[in-house]
Protein backbone atom coordinates (compact mmCIF):
# COMPACT_ATOMS: atom_id res chain seq x y z
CA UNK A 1 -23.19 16.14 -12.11
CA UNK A 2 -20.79 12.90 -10.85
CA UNK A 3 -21.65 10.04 -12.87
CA UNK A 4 -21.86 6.74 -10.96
CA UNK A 5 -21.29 2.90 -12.96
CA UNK A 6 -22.15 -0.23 -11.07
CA UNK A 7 -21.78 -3.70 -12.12
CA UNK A 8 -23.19 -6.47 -11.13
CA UNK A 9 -23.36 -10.00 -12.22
CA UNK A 10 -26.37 -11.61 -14.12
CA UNK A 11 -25.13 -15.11 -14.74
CA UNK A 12 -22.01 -17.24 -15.93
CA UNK A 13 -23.79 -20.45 -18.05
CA UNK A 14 -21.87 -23.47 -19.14
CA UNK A 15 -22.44 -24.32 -22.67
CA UNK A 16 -20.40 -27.10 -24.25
CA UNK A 17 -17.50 -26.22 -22.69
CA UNK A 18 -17.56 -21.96 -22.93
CA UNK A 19 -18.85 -20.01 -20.13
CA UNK A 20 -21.22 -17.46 -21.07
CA UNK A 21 -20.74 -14.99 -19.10
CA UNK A 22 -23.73 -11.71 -18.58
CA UNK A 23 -23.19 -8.62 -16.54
CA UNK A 24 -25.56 -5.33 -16.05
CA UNK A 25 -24.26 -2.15 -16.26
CA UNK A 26 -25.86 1.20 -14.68
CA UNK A 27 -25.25 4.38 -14.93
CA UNK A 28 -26.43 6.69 -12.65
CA UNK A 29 -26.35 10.74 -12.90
CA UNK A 30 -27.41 11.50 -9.38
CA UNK A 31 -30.95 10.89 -9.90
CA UNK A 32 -31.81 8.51 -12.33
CA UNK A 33 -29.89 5.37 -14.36
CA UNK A 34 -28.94 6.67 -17.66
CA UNK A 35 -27.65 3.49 -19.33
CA UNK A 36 -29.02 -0.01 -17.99
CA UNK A 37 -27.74 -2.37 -19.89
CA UNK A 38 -26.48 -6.37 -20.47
CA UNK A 39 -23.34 -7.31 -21.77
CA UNK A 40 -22.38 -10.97 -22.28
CA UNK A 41 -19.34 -11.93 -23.46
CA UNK A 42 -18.09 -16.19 -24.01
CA UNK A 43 -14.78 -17.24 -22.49
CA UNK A 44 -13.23 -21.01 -22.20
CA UNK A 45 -10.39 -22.23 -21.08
CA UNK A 46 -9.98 -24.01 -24.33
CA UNK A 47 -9.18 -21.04 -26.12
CA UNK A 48 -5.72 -18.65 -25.89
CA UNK A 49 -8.38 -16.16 -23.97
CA UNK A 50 -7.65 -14.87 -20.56
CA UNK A 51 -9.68 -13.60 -17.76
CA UNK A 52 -8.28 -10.58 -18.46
CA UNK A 53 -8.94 -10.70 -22.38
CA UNK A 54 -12.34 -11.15 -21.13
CA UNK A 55 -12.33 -8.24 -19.30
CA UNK A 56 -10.97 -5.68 -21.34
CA UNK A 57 -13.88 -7.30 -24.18
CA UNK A 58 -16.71 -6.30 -21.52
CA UNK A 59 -14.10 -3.25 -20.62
CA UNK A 60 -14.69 -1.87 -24.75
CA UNK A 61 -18.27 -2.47 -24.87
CA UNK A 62 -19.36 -0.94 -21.77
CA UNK A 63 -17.19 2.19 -23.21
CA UNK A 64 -18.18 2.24 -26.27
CA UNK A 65 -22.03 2.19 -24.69
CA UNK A 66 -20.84 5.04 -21.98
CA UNK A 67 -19.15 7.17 -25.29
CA UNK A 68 -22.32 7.04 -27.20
CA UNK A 69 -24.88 7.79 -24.38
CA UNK A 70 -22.47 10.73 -24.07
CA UNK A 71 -22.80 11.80 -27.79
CA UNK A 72 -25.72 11.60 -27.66
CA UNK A 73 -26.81 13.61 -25.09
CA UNK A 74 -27.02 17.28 -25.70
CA UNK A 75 -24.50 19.89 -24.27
CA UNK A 76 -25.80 21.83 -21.22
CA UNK A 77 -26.02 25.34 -21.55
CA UNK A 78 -23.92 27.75 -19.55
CA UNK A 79 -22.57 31.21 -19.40
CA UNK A 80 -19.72 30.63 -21.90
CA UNK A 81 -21.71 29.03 -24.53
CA UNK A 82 -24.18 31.97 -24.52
CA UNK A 83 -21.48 34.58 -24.65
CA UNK A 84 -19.89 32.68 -27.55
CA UNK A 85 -23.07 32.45 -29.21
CA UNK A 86 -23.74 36.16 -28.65
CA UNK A 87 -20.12 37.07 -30.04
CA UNK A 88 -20.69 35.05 -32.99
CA UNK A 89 -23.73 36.54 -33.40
CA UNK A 90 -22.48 39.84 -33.62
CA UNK A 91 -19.76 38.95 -35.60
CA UNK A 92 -21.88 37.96 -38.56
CA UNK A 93 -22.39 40.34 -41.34
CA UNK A 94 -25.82 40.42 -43.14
């Protein structure tokens, strides 16, 4: 099933001179939203920070929050998993 991300803006606040900056992601599996989820991340032009350092912060987070929804959620069976299962199976002396 085709995985779908969207993200959308929540808000960009002004605090003593940062910009804190929120976004939503969702993940969608083609029927429901598997992750839905805030990220906020601070960025000032102050700092050595670029948009794009900025980005590629929200970028690792969302990732890291995609690559453990993904661990976590359980392999599907199929024909090649039985088979291999069946094959061990066999294999086993008892």
């Amino acid at each position: 099933m085709a995985m779908t991300t969207t993200i959308t803006k929540i808000s960009a606040v002004k605090e003593r001179g940062y910009v804190a900056i929120t976004l939503n992601l969702k993940v969608n599996d083609g029927a429901t939203d598997v992750i839905d989820q805030d990220f906020t991340e601070w960025f000032s032009k102050r700092t050595s920070d670029t948009v794009e350092d900025v980005q590629e912060r929200f970028r690792l987070k969302m990732q890291e929050s995609i690559d453990n929804h993904n661990d976590e959620t359980p392999m599907p069976s199929s024909a090649k998993l039985s088979t291999a299962i069946t094959d061990l199976e066999a294999s086993l002396s008892v």
